[in-house]
Protein backbone atom coordinates (compact mmCIF):
# COMPACT_ATOMS: atom_id res chain seq x y z
CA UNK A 1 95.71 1.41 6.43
CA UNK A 2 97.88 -0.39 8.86
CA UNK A 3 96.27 0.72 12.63
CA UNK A 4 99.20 2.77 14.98
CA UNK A 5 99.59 0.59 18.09
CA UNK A 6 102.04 1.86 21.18
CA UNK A 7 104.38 -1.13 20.44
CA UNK A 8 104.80 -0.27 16.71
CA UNK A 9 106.39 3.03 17.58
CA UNK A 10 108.39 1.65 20.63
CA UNK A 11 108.63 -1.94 21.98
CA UNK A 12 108.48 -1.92 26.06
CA UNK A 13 112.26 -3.09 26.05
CA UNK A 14 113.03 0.13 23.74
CA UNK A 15 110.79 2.55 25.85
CA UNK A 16 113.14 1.04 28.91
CA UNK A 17 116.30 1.84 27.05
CA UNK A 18 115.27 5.05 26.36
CA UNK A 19 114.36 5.81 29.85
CA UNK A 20 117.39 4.59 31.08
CA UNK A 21 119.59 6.77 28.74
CA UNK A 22 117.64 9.80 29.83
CA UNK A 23 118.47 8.69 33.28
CA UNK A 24 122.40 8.38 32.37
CA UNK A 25 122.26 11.85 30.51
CA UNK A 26 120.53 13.54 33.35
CA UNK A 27 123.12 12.38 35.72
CA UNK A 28 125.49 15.19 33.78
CA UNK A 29 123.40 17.51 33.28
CA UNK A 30 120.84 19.82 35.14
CA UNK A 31 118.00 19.54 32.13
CA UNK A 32 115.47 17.14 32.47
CA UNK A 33 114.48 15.68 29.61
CA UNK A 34 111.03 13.47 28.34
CA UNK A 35 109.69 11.80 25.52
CA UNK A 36 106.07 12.17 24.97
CA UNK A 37 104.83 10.37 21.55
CA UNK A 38 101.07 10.85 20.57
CA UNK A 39 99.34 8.13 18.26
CA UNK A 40 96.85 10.78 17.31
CA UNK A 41 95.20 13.80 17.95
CA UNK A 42 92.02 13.86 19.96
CA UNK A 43 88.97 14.90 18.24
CA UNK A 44 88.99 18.03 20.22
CA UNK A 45 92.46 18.51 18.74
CA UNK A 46 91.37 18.66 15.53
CA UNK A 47 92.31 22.35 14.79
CA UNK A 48 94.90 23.11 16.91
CA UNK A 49 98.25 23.41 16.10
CA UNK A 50 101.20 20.97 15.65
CA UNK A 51 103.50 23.28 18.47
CA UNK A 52 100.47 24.20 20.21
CA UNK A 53 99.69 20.57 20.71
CA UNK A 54 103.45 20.02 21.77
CA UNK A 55 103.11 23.05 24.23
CA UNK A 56 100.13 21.44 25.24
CA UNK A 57 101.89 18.10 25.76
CA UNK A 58 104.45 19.89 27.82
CA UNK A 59 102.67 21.44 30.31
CA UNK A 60 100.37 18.33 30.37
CA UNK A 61 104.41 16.15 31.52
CA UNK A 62 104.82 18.91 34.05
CA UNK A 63 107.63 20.05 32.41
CA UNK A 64 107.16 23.62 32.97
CA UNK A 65 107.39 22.72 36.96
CA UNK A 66 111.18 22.30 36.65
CA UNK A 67 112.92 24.24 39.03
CA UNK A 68 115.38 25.93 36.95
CA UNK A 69 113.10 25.87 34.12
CA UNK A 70 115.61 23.54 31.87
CA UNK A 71 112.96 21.05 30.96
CA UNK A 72 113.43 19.57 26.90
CA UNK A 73 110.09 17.33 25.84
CA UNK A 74 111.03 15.44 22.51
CA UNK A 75 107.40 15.24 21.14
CA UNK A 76 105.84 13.37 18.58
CA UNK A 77 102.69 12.93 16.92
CA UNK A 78 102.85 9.45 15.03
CA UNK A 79 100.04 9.94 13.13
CA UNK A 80 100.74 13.06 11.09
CA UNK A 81 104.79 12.23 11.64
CA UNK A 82 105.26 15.49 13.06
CA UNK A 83 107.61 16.62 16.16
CA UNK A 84 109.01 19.41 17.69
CA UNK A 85 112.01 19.84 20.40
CA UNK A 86 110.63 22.19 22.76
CA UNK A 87 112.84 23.76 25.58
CA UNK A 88 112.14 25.47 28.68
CA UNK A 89 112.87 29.35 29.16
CA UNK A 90 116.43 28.17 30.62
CA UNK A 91 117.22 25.98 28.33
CA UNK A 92 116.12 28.16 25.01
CA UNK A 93 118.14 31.20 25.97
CA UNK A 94 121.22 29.48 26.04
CA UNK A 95 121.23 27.03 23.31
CA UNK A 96 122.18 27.60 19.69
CA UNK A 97 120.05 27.03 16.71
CA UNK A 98 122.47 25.09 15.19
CA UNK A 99 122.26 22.21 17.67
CA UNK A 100 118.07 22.48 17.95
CA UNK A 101 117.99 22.08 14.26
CA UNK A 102 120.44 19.44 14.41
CA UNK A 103 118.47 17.13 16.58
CA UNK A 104 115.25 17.57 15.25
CA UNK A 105 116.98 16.98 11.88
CA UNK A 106 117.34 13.24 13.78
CA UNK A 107 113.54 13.44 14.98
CA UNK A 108 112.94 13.38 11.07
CA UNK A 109 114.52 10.35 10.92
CA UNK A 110 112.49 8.83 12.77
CA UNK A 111 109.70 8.92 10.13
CA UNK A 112 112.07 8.29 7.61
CA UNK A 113 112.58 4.50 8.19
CA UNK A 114 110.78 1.64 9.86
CA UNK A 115 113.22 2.28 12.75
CA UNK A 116 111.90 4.69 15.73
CA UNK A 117 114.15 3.89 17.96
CA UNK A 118 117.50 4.41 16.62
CA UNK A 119 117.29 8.42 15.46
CA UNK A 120 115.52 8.85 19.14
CA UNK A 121 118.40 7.41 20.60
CA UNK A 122 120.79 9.39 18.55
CA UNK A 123 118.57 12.57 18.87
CA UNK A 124 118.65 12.14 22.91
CA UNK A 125 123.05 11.46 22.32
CA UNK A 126 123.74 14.56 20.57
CA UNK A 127 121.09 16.44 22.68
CA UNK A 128 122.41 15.41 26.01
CA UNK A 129 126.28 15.96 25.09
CA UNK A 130 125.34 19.29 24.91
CA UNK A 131 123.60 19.98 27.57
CA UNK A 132 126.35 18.33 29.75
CA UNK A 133 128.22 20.81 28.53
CA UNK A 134 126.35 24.31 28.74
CA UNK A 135 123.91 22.85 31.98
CA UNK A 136 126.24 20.75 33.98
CA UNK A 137 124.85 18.80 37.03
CA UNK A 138 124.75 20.73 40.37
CA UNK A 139 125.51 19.52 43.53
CA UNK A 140 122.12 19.87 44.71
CA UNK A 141 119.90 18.48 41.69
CA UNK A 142 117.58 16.35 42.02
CA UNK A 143 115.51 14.56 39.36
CA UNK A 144 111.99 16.29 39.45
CA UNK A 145 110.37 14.56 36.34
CA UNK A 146 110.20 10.65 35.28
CA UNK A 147 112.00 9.31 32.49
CA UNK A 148 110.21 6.73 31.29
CA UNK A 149 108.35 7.51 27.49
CA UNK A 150 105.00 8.84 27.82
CA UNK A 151 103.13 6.93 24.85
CA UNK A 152 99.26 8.05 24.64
C-alpha cells in the first residue's frame, strides 16, 4: 500500500501555483476561495460524515468569517478520494447546479489519474469565471482569507 505523503498530492511549486491562481481569480471576484486537502481522517473522524467532515474543514479555514458570506472551500479527502465544493450562504443562493456539478465533475478527475494538479487547476478556471461574473470585485474588498493550499 503505497503511504499518502503531502508532496504526492501536490508538489510545493504546484501548491504555489495554485495559490497564486486563487489570488488572480479573487482579484475579479468578491468570493474567496481555499483548498483544503486531507490525507486522512483522524481517528476521532472515524464515523462522521464525508460533508460533515468538509463542513468541518470549513469552519476549521475560517471560511464562514467572510464578510459577505461568499466563501467556496474545494475539499478533499485523499485517502477515501472523496470531495465536495462547499459554498457559503451567498454564494449557494445564487449559483446554479449546473456549474457546482460541473466543477466537482473536475474534482473527480482528480482521482481519476496520477495528475492532482491539473483538474484542480481546471476546477478553480471554470469556478472562478463564474464567479467573476455573478460576484464581481467591489471597490472596497479586501482579501480576508489566505490562499495558499491547506494540506493536513
Amino acid at each position: 500500500m503505497q503511504t499518502i505523503t503531502q508532496k504526492s498530492v501536490l508538489t510545493s511549486e504546484q501548491q504555489k501555483e495554485i495559490a497564486d491562481q486563487i489570488a488572480i481569480i479573487e482579484k475579479k471576484t468578491s468570493a474567496e476561495l481555499r483548498v483544503g486537502i486531507r490525507l486522512e481522517r483522524f481517528k476521532k473522524e472515524r464515523d462522521i460524515p464525508l460533508a460533515e467532515l468538509a463542513l468541518n474543514e470549513f469552519h476549521y479555514l475560517g471560511m464562514d468569517k467572510t464578510g459577505m458570506r461568499t466563501g467556496v472551500l474545494f475539499f478533499f479527502l485523499i485517502a477515501e478520494k472523496g470531495y465536495r465544493l462547499l459554498l457559503d450562504e451567498t454564494i449557494f443562493q445564487k449559483l446554479d447546479a449546473n456549474i457546482v456539478q460541473s466543477v466537482e465533475n473536475k474534482m473527480h478527475q482528480c482521482f481519476a489519474s496520477n495528475d492532482f494538479f491539473t483538474p484542480l487547476s481546471n476546477s478553480l478556471d471554470i469556478l472562478g469565471k463564474v464567479l467573476s461574473q455573478e460576484f464581481p470585485i467591489l471597490s472596497n474588498d479586501i482579501n480576508e482569507l489566505p490562499n495558499e493550499v491547506s494540506i493536513r
